[in-house]
C-alpha atoms as a PDB file:
ATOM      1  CA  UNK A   1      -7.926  17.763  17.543  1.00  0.00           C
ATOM      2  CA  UNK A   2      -6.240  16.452  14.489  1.00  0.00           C
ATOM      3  CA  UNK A   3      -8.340  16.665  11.274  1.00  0.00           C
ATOM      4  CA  UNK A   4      -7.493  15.699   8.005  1.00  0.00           C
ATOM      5  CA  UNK A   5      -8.312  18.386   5.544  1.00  0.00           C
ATOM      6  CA  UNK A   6      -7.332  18.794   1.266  1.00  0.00           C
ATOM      7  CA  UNK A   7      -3.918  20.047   1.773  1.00  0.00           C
ATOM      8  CA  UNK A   8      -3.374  16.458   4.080  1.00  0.00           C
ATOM      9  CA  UNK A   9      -5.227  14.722   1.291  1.00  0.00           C
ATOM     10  CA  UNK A  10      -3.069  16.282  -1.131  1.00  0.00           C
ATOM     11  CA  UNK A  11       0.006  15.225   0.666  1.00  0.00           C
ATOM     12  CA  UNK A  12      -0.888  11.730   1.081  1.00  0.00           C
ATOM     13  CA  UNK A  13      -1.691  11.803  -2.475  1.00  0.00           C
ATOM     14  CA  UNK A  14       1.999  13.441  -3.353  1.00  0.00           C
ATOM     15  CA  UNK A  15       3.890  10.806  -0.868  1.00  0.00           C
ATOM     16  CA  UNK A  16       1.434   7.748  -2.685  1.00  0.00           C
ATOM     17  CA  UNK A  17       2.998   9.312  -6.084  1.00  0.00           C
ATOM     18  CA  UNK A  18       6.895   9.336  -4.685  1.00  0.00           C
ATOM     19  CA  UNK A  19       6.408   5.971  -3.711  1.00  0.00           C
ATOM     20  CA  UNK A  20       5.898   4.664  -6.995  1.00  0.00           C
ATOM     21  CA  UNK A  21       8.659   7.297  -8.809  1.00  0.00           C
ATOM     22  CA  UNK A  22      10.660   5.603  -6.439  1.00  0.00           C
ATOM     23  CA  UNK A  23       9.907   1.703  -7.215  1.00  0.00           C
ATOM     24  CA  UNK A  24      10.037   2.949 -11.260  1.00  0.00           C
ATOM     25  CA  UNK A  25      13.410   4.456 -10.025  1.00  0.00           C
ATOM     26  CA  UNK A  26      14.606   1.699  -8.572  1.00  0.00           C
ATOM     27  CA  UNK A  27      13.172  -1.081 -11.084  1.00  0.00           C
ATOM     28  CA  UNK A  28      14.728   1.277 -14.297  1.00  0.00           C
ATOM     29  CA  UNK A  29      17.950   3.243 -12.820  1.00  0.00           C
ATOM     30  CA  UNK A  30      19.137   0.611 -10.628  1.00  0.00           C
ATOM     31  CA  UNK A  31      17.971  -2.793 -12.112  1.00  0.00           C
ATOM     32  CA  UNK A  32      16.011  -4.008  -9.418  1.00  0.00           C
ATOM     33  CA  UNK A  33      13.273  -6.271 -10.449  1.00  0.00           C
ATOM     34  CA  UNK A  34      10.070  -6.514  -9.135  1.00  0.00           C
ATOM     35  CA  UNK A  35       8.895  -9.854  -7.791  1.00  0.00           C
ATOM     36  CA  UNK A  36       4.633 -10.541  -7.858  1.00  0.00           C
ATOM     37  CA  UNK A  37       4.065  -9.363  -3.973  1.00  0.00           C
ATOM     38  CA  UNK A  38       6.296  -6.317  -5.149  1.00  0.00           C
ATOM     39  CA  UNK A  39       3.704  -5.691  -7.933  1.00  0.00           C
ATOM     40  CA  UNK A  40       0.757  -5.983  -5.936  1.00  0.00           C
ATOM     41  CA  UNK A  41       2.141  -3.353  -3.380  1.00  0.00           C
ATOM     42  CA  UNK A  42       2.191  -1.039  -6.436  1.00  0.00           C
ATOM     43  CA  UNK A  43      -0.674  -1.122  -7.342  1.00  0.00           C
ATOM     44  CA  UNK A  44      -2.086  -0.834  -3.600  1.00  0.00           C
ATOM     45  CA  UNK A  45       0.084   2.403  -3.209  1.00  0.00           C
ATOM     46  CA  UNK A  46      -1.816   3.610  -6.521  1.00  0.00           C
ATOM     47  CA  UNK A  47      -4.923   2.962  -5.525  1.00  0.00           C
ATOM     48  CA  UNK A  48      -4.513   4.534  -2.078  1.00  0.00           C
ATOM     49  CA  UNK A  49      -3.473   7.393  -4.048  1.00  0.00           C
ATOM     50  CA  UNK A  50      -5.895   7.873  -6.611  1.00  0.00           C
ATOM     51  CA  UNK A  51      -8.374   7.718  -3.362  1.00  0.00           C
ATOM     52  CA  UNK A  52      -6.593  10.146  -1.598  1.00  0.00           C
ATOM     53  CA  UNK A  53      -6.472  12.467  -4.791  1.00  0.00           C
ATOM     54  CA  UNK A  54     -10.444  11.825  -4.742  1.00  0.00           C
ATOM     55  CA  UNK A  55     -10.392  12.859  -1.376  1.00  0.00           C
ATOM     56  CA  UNK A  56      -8.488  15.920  -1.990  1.00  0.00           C
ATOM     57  CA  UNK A  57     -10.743  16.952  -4.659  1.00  0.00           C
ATOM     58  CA  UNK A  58     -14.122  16.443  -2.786  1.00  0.00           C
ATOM     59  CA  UNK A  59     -12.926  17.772   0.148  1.00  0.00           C
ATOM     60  CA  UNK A  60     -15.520  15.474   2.078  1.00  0.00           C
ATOM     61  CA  UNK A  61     -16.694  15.885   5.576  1.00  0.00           C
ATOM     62  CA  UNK A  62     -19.004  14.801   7.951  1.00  0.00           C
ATOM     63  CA  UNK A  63     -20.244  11.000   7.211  1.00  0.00           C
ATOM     64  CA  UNK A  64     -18.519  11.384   3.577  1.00  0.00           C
ATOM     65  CA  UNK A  65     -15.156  11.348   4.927  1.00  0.00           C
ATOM     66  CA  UNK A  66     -15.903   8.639   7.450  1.00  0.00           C
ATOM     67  CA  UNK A  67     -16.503   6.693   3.720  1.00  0.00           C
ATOM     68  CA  UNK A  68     -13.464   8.229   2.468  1.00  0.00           C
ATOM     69  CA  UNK A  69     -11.443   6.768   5.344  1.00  0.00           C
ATOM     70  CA  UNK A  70     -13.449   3.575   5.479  1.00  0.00           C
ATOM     71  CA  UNK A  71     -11.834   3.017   2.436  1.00  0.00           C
ATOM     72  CA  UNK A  72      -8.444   4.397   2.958  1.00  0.00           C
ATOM     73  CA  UNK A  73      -8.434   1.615   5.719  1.00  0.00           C
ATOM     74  CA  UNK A  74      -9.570  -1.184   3.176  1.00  0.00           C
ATOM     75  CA  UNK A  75      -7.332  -0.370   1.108  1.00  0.00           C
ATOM     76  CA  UNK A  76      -4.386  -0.039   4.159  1.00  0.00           C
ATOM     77  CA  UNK A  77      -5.187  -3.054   5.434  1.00  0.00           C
ATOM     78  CA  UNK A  78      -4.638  -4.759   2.155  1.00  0.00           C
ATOM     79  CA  UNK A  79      -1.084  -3.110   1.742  1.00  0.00           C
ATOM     80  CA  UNK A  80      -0.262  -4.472   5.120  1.00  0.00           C
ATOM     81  CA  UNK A  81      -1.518  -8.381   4.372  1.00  0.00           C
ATOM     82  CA  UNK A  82       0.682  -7.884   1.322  1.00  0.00           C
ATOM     83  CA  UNK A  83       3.552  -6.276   2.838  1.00  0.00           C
ATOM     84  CA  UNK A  84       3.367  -8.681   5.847  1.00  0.00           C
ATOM     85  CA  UNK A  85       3.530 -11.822   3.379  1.00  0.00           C
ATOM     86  CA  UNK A  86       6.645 -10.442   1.760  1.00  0.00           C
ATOM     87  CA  UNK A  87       8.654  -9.996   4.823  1.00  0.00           C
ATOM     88  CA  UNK A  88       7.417 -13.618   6.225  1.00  0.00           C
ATOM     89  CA  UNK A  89       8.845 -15.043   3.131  1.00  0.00           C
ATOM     90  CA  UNK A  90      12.013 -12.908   2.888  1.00  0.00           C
ATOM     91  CA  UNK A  91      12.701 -14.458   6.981  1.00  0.00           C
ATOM     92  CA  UNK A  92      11.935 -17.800   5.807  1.00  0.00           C
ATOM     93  CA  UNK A  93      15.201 -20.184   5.705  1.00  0.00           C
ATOM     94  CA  UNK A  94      16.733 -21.032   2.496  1.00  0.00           C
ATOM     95  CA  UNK A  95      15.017 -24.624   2.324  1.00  0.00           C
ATOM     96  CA  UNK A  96      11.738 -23.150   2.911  1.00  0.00           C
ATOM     97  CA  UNK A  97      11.768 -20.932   0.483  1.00  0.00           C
ATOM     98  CA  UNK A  98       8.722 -21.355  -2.252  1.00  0.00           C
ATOM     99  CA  UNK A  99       9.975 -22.082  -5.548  1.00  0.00           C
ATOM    100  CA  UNK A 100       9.954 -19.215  -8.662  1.00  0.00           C
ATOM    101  CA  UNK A 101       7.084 -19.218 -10.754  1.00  0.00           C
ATOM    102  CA  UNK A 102       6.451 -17.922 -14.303  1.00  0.00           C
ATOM    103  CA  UNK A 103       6.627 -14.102 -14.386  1.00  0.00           C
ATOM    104  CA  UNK A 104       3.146 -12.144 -14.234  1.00  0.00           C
ATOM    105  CA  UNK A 105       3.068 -11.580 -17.951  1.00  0.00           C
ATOM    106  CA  UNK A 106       2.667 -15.149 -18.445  1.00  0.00           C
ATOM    107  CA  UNK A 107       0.341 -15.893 -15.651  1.00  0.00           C
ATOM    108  CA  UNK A 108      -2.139 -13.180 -17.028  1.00  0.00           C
ATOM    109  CA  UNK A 109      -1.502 -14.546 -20.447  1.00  0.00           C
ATOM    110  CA  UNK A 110      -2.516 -18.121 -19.278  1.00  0.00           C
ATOM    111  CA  UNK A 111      -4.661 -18.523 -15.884  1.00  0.00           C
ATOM    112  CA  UNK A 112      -7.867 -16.637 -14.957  1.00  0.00           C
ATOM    113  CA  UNK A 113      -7.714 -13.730 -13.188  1.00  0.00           C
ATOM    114  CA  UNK A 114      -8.822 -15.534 -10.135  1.00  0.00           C
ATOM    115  CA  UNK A 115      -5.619 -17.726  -9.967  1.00  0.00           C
ATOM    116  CA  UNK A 116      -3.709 -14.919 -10.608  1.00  0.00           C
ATOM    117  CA  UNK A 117      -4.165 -13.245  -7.529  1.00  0.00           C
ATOM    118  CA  UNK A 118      -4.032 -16.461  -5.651  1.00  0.00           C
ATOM    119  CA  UNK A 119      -0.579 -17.004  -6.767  1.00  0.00           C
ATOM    120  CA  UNK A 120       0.255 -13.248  -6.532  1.00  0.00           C
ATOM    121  CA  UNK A 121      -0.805 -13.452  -2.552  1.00  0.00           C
ATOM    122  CA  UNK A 122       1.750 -16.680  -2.242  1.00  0.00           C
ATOM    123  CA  UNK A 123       4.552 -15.138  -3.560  1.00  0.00           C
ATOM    124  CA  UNK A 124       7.295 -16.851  -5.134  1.00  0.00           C
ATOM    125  CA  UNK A 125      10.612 -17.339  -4.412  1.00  0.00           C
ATOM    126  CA  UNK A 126      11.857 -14.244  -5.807  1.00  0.00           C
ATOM    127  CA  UNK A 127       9.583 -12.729  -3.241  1.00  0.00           C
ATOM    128  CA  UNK A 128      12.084 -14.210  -0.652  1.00  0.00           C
ATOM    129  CA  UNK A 129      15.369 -12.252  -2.252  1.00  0.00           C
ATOM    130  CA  UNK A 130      16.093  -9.069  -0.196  1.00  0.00           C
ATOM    131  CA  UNK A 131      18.344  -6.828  -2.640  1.00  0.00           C
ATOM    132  CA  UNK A 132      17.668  -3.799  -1.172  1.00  0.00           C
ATOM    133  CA  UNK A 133      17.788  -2.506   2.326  1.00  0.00           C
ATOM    134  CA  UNK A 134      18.506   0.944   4.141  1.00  0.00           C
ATOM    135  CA  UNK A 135      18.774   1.139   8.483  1.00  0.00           C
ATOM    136  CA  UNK A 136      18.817  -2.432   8.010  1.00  0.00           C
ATOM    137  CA  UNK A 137      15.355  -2.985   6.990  1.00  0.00           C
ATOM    138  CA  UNK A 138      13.968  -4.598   3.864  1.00  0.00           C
ATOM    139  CA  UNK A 139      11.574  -2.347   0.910  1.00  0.00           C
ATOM    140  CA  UNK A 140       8.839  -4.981   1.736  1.00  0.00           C
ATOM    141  CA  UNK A 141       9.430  -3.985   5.381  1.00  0.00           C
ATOM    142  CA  UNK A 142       9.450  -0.093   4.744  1.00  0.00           C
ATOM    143  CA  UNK A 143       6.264  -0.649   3.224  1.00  0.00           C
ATOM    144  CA  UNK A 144       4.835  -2.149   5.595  1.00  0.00           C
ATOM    145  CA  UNK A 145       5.397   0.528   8.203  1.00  0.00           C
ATOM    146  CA  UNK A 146       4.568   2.829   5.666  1.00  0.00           C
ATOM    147  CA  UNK A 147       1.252   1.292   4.890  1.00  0.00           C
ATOM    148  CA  UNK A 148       0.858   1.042   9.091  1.00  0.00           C
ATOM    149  CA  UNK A 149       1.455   4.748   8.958  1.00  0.00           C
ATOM    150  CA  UNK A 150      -1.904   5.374   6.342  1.00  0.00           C
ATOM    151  CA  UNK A 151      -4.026   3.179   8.271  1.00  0.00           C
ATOM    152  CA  UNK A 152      -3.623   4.953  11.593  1.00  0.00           C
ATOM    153  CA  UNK A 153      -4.173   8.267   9.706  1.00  0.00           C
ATOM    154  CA  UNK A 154      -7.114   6.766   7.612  1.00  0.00           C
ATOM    155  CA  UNK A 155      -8.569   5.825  11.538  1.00  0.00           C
ATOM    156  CA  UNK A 156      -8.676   9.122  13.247  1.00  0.00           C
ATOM    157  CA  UNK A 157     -12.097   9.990  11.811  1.00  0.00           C
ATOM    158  CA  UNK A 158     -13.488   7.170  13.758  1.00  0.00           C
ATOM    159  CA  UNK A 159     -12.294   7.809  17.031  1.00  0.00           C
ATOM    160  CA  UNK A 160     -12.702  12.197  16.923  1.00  0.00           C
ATOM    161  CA  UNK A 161     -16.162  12.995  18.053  1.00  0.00           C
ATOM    162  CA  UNK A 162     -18.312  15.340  15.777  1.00  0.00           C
ATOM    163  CA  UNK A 163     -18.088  19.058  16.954  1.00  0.00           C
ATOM    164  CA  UNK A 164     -21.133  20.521  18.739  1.00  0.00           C
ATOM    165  CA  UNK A 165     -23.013  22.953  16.786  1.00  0.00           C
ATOM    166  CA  UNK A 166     -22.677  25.729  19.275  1.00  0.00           C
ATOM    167  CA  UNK A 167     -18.746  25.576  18.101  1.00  0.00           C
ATOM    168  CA  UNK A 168     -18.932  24.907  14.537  1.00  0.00           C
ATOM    169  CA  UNK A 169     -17.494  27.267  12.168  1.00  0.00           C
ATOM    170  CA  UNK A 170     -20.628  28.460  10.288  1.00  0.00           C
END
């Protein structure tokens, strides 16, 4: 039976952290720039691992880590809307293509917070630019199967059954 223990949680937490080294890496060193759904990935990567830090920490089990992974699926899920809006527009023909927006900066200078994320969810059409790939395969698609990858490990609480007493470790 897999199980998810704090060295797992601790990992997750590690690969959440090399994700975002790597975006900084590739936003700074190579002069990629983020577009809004890019953005919003970040910060869904951060908060999946800030969670699985808290996870790692607690150490929860029993109904507590069923929370924990409640979450870790919320917050999974989300990642793959995002990711999965990205790599609609990036296959969308050139004429269908939304048009560019002002950057975030502005947009949080200037509309609530509510029409923020509205527009952040649509995209723009610097969403639709692919300027990176690697085995042929776009970031926005990477992180979607990455983000697939967390919610299928963020599931396996909820399909294990609990260990009988007679074989539990006390």
């Amino acid at each position: 039976m897999f199980n998810l223990t704090r060295p797992t949680y601790f990992l997750l937490f590690f690969i959440c952290h090399e994700l975002l080294i790597t975006a900084f890496y590739f936003e700074i060193y190579l002069g990629l720039e983020p577009c809004p759904l890019c953005m919003v990935s970040r910060a869904v990567v951060f908060l999946l691992g800030v969670s699985f830090l808290l996870a790692a920490l607690h150490n929860p089990s029993g109904f507590t880590r069923k929370i924990y992974h409640g979450l870790f699926s919320v917050i999974s899920l989300l990642g793959i809307i995002v990711s999965t809006q990205h790599v609609y527009l990036q296959s969308l023909p050139a004429d269908e293509v939304p048009s560019c927006g002002p950057n975030l900066n502005y947009m949080l200078d200037t509309l609530p917070l509510s029409e923020v994320l509205k527009k952040l969810m649509e995209g723009s059409g610097s969403c639709a630019e692919s300027s990176w790939s690697f085995m042929s395969m776009s970031m926005p698609a990477w992180m979607l199967v990455i983000f697939s990858g967390f919610l299928l490990l963020s599931i396996i609480p909820f399909f294990q059954r609990e260990r009988s007493k007679i074989f539990s470790d006390n």
